[in-house]
PDB file of N, CA and C in Angstrom:
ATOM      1  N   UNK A   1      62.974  57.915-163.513  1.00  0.00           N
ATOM      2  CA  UNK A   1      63.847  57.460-162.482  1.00  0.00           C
ATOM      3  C   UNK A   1      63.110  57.057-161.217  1.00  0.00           C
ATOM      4  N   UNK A   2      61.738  57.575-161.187  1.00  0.00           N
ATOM      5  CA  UNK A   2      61.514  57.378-159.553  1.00  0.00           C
ATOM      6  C   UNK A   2      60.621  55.496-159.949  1.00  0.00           C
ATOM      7  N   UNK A   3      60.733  55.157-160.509  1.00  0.00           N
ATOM      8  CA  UNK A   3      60.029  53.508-160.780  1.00  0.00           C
ATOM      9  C   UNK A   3      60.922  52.554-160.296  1.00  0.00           C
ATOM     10  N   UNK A   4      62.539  53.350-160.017  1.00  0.00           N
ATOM     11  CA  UNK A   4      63.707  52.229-159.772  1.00  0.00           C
ATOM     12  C   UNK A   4      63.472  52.045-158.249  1.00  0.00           C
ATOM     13  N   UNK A   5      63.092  52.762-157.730  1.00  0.00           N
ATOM     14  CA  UNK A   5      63.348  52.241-156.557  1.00  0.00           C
ATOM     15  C   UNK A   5      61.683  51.666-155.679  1.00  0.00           C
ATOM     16  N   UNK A   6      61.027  51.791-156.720  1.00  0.00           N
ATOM     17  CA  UNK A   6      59.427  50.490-156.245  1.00  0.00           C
ATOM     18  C   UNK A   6      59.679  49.532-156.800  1.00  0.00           C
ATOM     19  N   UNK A   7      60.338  49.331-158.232  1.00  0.00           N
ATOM     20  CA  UNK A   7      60.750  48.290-158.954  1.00  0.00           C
ATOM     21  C   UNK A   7      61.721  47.558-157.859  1.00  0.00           C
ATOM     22  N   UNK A   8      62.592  47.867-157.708  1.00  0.00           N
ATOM     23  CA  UNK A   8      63.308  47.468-156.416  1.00  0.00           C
ATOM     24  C   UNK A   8      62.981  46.609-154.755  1.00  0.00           C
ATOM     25  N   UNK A   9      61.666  47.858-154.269  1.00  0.00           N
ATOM     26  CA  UNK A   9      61.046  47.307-153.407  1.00  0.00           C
ATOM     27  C   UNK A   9      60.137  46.042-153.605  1.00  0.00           C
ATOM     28  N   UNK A  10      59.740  45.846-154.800  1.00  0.00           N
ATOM     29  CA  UNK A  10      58.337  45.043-155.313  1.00  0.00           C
ATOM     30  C   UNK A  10      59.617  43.443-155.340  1.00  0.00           C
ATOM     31  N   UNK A  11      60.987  43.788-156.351  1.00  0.00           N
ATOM     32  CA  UNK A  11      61.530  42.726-155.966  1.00  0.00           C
ATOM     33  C   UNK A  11      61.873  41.973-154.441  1.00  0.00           C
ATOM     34  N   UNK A  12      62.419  42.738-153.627  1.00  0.00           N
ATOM     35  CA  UNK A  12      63.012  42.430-152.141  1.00  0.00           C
ATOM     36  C   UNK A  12      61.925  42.220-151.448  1.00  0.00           C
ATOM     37  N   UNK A  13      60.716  42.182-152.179  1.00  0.00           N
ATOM     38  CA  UNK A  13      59.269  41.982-151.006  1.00  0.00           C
ATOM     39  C   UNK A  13      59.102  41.065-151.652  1.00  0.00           C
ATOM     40  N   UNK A  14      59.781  40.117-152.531  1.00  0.00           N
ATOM     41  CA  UNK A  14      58.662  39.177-153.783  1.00  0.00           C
ATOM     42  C   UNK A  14      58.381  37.721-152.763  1.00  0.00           C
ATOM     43  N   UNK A  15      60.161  37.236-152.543  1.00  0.00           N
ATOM     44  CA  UNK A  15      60.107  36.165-151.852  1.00  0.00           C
ATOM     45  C   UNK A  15      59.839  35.909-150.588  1.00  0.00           C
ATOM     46  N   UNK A  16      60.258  37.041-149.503  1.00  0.00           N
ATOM     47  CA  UNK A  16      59.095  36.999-148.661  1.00  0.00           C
ATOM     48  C   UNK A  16      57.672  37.111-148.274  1.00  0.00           C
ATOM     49  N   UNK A  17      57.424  37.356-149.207  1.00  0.00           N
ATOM     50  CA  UNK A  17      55.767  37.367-149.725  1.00  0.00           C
ATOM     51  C   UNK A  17      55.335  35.800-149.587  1.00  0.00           C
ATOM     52  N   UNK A  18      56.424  35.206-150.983  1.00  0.00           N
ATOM     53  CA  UNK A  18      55.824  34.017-150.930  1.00  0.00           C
ATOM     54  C   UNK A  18      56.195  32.886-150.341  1.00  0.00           C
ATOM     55  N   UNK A  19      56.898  33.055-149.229  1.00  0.00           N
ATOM     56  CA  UNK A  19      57.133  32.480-148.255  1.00  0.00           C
ATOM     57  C   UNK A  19      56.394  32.704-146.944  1.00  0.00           C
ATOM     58  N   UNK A  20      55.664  33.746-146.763  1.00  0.00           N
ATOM     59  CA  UNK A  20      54.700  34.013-145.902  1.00  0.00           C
ATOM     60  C   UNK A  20      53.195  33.832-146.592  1.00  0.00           C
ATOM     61  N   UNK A  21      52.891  33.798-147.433  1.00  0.00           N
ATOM     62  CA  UNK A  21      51.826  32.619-148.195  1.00  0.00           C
ATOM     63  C   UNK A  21      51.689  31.425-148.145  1.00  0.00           C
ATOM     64  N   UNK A  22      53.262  30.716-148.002  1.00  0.00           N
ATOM     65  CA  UNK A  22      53.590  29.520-148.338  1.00  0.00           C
ATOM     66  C   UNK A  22      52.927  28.719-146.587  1.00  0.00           C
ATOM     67  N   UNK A  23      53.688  29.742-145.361  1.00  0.00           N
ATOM     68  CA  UNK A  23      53.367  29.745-143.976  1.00  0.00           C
ATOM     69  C   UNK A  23      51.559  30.001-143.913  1.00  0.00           C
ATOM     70  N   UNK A  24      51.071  30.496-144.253  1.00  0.00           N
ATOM     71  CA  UNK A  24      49.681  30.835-143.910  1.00  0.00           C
ATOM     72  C   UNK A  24      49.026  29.952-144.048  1.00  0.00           C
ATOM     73  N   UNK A  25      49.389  28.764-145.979  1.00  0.00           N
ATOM     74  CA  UNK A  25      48.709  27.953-146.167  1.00  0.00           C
ATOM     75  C   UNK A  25      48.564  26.826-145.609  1.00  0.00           C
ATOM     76  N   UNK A  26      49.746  26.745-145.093  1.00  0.00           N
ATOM     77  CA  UNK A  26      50.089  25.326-144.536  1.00  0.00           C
ATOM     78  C   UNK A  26      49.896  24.918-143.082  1.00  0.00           C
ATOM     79  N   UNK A  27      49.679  26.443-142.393  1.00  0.00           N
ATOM     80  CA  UNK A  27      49.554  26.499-140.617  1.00  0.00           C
ATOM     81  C   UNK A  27      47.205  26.459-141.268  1.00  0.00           C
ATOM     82  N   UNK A  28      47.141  27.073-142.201  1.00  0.00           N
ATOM     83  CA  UNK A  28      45.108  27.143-142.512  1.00  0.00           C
ATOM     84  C   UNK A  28      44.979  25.451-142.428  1.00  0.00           C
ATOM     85  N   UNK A  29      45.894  25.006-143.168  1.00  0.00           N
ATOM     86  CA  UNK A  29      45.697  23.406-143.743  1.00  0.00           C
ATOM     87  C   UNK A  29      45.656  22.433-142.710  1.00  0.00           C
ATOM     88  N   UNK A  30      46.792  23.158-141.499  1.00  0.00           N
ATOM     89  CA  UNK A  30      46.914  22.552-140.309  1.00  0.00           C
ATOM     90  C   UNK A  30      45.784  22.391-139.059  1.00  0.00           C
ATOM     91  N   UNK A  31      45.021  23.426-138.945  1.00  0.00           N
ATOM     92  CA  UNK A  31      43.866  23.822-138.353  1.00  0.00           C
ATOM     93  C   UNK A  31      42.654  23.311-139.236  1.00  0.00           C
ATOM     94  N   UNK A  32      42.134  23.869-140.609  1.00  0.00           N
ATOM     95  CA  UNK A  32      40.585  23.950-140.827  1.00  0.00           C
ATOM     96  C   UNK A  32      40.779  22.446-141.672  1.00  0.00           C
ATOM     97  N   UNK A  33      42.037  21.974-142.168  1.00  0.00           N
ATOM     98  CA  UNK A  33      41.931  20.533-143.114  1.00  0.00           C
ATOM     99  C   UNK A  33      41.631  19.350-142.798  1.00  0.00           C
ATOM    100  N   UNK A  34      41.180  18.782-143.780  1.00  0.00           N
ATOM    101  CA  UNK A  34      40.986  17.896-143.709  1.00  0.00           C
ATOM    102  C   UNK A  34      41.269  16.527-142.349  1.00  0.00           C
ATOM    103  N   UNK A  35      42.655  16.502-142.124  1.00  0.00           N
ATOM    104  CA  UNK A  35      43.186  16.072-140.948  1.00  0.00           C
ATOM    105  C   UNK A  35      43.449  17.391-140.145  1.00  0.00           C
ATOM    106  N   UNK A  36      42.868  18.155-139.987  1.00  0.00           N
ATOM    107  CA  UNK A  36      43.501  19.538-139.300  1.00  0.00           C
ATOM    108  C   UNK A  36      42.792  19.446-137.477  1.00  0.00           C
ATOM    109  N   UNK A  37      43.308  20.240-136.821  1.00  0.00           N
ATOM    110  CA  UNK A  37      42.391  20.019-135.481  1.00  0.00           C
ATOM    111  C   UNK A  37      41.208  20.166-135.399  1.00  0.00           C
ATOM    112  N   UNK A  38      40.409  20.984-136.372  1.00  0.00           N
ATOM    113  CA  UNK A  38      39.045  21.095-136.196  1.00  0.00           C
ATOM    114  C   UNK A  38      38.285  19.671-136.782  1.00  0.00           C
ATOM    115  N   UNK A  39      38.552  18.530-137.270  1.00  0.00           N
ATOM    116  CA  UNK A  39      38.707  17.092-137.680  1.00  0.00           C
ATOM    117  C   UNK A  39      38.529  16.837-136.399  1.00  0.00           C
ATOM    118  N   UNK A  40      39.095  16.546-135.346  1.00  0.00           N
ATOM    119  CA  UNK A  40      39.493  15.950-134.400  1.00  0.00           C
ATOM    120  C   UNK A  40      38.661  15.184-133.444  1.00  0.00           C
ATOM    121  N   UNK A  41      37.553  16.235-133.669  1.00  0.00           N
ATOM    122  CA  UNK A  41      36.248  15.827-132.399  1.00  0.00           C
ATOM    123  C   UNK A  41      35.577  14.473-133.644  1.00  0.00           C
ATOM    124  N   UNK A  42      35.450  14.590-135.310  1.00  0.00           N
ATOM    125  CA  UNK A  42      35.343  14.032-135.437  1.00  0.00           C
ATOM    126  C   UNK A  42      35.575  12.267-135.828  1.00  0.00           C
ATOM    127  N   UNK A  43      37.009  12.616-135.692  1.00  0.00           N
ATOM    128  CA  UNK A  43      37.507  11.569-135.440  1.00  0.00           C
ATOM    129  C   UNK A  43      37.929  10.541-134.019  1.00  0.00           C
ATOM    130  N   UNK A  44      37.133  11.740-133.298  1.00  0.00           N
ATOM    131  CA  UNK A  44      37.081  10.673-132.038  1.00  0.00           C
ATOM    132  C   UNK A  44      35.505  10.322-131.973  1.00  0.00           C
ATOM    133  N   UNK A  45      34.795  10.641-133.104  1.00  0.00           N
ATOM    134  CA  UNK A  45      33.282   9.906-132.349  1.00  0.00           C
ATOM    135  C   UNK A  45      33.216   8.608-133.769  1.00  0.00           C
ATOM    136  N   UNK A  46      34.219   8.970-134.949  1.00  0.00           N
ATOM    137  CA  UNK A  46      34.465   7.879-135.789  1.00  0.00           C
ATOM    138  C   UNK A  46      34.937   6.681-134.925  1.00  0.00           C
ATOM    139  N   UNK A  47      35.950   6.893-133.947  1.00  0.00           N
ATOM    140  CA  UNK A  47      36.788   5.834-133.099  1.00  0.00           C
ATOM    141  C   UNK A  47      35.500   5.384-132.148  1.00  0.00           C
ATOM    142  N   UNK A  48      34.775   6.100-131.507  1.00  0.00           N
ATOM    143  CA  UNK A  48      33.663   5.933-130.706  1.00  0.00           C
ATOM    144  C   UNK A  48      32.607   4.459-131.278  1.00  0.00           C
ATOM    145  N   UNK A  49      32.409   4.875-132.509  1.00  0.00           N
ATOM    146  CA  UNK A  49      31.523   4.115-133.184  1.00  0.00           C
ATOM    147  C   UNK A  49      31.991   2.923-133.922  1.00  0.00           C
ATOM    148  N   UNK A  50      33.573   2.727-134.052  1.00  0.00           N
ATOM    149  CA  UNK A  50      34.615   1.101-134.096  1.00  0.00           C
ATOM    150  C   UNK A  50      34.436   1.145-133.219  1.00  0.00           C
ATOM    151  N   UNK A  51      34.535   1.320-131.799  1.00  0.00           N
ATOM    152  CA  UNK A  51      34.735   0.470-130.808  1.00  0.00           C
ATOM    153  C   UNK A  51      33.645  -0.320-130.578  1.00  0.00           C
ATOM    154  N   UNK A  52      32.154   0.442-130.600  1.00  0.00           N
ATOM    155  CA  UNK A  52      30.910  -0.427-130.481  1.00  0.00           C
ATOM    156  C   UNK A  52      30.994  -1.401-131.494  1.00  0.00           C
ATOM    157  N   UNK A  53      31.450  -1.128-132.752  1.00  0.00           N
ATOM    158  CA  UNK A  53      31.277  -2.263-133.745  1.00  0.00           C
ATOM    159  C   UNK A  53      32.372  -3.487-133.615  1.00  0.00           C
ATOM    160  N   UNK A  54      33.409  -3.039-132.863  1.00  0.00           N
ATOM    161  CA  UNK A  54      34.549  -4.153-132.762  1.00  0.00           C
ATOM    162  C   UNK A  54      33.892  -5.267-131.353  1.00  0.00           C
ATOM    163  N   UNK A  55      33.321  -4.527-130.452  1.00  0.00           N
ATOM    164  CA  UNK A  55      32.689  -5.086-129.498  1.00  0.00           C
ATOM    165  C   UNK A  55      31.644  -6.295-129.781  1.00  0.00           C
ATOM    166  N   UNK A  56      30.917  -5.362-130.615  1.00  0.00           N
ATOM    167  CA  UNK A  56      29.701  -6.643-131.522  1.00  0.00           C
ATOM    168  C   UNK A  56      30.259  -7.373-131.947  1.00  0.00           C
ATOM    169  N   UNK A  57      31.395  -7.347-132.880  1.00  0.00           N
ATOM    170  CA  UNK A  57      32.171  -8.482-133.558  1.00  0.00           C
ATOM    171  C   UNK A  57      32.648  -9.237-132.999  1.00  0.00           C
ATOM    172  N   UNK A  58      33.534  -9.001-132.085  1.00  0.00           N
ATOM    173  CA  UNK A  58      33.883  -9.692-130.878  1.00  0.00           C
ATOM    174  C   UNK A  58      33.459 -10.573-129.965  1.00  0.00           C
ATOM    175  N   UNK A  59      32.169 -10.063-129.473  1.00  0.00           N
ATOM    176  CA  UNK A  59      30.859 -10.945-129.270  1.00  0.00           C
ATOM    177  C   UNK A  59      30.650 -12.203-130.056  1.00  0.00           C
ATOM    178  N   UNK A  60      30.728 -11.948-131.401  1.00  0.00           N
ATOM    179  CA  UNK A  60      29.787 -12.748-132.462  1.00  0.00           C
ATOM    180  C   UNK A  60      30.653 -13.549-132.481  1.00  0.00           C
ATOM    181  N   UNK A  61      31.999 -13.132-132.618  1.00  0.00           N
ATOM    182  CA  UNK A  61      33.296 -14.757-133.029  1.00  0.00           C
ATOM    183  C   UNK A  61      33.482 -15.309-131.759  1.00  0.00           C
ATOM    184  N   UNK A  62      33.305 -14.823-130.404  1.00  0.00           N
ATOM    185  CA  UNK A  62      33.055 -15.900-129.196  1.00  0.00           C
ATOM    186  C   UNK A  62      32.127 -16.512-129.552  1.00  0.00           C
ATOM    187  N   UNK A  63      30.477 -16.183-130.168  1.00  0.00           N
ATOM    188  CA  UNK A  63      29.821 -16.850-130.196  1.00  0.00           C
ATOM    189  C   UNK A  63      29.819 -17.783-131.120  1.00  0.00           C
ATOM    190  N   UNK A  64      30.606 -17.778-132.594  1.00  0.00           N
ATOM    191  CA  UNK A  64      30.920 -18.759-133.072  1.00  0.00           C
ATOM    192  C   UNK A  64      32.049 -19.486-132.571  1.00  0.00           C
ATOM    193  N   UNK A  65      32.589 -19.349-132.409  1.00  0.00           N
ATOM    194  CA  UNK A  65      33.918 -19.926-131.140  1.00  0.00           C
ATOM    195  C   UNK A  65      33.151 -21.316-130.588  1.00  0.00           C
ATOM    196  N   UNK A  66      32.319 -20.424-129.872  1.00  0.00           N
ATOM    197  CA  UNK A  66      31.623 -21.733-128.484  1.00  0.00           C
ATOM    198  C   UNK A  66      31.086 -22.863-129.850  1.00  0.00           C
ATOM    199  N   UNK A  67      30.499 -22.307-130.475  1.00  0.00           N
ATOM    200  CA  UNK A  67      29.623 -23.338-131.483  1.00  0.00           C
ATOM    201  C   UNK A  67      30.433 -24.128-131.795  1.00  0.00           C
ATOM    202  N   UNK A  68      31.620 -23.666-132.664  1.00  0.00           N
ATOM    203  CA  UNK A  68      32.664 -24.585-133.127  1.00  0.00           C
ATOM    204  C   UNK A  68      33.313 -25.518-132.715  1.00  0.00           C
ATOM    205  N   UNK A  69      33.270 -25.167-131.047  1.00  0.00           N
ATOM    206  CA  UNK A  69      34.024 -26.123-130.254  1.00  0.00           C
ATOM    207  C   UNK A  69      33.023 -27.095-129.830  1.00  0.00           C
ATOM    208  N   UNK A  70      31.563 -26.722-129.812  1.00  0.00           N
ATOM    209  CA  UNK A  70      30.490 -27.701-129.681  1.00  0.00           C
ATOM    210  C   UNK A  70      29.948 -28.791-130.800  1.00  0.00           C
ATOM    211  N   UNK A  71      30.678 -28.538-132.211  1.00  0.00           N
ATOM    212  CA  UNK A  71      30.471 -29.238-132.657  1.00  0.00           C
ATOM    213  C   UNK A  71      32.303 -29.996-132.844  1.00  0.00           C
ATOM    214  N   UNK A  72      33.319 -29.933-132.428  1.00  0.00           N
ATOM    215  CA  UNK A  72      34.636 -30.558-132.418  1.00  0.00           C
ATOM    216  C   UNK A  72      34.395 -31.895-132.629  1.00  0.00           C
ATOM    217  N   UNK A  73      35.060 -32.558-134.295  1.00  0.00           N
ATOM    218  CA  UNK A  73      34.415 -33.894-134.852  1.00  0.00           C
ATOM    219  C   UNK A  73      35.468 -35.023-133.417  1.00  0.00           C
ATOM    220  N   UNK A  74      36.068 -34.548-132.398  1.00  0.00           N
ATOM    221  CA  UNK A  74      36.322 -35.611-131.518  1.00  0.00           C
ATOM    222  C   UNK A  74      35.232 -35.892-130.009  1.00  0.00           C
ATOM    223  N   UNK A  75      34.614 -34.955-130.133  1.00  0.00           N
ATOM    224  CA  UNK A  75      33.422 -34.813-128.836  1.00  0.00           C
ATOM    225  C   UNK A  75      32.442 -33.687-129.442  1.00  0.00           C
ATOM    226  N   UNK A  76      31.237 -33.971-130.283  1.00  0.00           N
ATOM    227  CA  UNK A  76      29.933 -33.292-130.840  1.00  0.00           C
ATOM    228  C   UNK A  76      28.988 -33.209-129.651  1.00  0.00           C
ATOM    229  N   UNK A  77      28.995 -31.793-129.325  1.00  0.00           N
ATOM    230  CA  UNK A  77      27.769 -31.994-128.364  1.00  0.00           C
ATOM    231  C   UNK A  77      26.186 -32.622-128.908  1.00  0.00           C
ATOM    232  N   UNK A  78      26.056 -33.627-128.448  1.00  0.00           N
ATOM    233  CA  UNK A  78      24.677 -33.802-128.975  1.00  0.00           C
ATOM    234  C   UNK A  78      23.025 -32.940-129.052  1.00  0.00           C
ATOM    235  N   UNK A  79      23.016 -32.316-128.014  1.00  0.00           N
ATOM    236  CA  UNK A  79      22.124 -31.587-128.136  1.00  0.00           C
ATOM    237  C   UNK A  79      22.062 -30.638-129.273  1.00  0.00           C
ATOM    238  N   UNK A  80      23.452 -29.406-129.009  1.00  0.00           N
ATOM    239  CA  UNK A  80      23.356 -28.771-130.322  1.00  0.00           C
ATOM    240  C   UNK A  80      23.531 -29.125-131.376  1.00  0.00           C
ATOM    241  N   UNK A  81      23.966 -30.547-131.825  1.00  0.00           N
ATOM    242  CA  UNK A  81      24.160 -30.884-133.228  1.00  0.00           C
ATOM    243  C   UNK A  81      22.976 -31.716-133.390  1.00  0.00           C
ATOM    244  N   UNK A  82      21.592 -31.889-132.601  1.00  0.00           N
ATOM    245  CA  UNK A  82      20.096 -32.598-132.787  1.00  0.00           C
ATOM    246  C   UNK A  82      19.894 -31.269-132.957  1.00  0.00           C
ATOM    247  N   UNK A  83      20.026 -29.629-132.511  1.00  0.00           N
ATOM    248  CA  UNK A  83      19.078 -28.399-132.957  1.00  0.00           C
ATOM    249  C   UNK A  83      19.503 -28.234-134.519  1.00  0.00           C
ATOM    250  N   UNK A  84      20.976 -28.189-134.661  1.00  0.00           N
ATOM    251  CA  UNK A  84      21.681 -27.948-136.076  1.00  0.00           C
ATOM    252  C   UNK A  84      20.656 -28.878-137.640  1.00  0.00           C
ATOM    253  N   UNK A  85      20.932 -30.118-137.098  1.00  0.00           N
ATOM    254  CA  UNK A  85      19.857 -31.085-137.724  1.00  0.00           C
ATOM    255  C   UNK A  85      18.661 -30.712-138.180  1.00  0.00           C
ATOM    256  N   UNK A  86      17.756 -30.760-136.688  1.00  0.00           N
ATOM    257  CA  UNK A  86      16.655 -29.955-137.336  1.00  0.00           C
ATOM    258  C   UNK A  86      16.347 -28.633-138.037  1.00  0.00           C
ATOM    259  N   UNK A  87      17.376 -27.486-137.359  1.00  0.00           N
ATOM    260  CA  UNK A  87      17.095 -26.551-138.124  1.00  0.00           C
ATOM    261  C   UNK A  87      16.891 -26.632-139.770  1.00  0.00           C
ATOM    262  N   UNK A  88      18.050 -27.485-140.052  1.00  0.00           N
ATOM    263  CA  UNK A  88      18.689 -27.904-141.371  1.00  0.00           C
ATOM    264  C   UNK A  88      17.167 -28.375-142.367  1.00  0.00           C
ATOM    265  N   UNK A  89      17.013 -29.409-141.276  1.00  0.00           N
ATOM    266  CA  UNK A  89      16.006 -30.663-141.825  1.00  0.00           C
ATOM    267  C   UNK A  89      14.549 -29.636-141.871  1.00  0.00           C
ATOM    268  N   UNK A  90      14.546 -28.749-141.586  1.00  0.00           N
ATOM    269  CA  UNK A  90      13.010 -28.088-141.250  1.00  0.00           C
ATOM    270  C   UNK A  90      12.132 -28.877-140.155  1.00  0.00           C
ATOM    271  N   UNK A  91      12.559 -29.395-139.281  1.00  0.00           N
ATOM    272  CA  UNK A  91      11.969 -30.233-138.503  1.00  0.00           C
ATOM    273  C   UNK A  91      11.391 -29.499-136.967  1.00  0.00           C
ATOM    274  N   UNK A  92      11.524 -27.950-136.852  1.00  0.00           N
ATOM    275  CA  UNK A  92      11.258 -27.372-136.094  1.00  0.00           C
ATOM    276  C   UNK A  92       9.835 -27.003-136.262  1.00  0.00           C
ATOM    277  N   UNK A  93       8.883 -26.760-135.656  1.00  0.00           N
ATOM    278  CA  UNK A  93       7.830 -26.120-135.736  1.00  0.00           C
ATOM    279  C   UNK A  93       7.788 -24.665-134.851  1.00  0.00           C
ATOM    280  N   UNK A  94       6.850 -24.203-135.726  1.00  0.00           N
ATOM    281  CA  UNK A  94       6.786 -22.691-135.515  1.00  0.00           C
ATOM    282  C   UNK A  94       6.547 -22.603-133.553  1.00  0.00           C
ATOM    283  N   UNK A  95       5.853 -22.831-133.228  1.00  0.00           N
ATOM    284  CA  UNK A  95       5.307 -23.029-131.752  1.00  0.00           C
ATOM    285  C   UNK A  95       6.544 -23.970-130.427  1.00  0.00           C
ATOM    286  N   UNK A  96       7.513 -24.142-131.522  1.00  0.00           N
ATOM    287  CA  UNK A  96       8.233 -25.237-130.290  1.00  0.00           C
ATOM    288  C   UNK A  96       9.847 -23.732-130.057  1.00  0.00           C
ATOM    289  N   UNK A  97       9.984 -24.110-128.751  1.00  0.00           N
ATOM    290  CA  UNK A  97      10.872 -23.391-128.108  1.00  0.00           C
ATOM    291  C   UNK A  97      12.064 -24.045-127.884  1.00  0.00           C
ATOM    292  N   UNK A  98      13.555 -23.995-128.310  1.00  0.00           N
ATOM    293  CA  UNK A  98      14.680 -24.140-128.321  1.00  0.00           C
ATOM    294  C   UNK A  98      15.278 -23.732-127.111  1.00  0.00           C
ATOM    295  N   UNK A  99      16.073 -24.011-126.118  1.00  0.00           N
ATOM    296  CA  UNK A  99      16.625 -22.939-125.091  1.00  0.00           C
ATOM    297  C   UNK A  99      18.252 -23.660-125.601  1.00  0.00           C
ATOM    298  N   UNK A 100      18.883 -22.389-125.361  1.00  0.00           N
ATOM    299  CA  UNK A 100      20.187 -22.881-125.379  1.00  0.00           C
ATOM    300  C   UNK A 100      20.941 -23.170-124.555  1.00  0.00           C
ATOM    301  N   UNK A 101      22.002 -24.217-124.604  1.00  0.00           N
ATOM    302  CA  UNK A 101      22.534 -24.741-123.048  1.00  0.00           C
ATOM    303  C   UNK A 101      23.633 -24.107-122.886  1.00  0.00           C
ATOM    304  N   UNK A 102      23.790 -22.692-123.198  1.00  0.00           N
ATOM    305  CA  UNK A 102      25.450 -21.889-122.744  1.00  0.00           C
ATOM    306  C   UNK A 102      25.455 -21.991-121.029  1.00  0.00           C
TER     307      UNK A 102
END
């Protein structure tokens, strides 16, 4: 007779058990996971390191930008489309200096 009433307790403790398991895992998951706050610092030096790279990029398509509009088949700048040429043509020599007219 005395098993009925641990048998008893072991039931009425079952589901709050695993509902306070269920809470532990999910507040651990919230903190140490993957996306959890301890993530955080590194996802702001991930964002840190797009921004330098969006910057460079950014850079680079102004700088094709300007080109594109320097070669526009209604007004070709001549200068840069005589460097384009030669580059093309191999007509540069090692010793000769290009300056660009931005």
């Amino acid at each position: 007779m005395s098993r009925r009433p641990a048998l008893n307790m072991i039931r009425s403790a079952f589901w709050p058990t695993v509902a306070v398991a269920v809470i532990v895992y999910f507040a651990g998951a919230a903190i140490v996971g993957q996306n959890g706050l301890f993530s955080l610092a590194g996802y702001r030096h991930q964002r840190a390191e797009h921004l330098v790279t969006l910057q460079s990029l950014q850079a680079e398509r102004a700088r094709l930008a300007h080109h594109a509009d320097l070669l526009d088949p209604r007004h070709v700048d001549p200068d840069f489309a005589e460097e384009m040429v030669r580059k093309q043509t191999g007509q540069i020599r090692p010793d000769e200096v290009i300056l660009p007219a931005n």
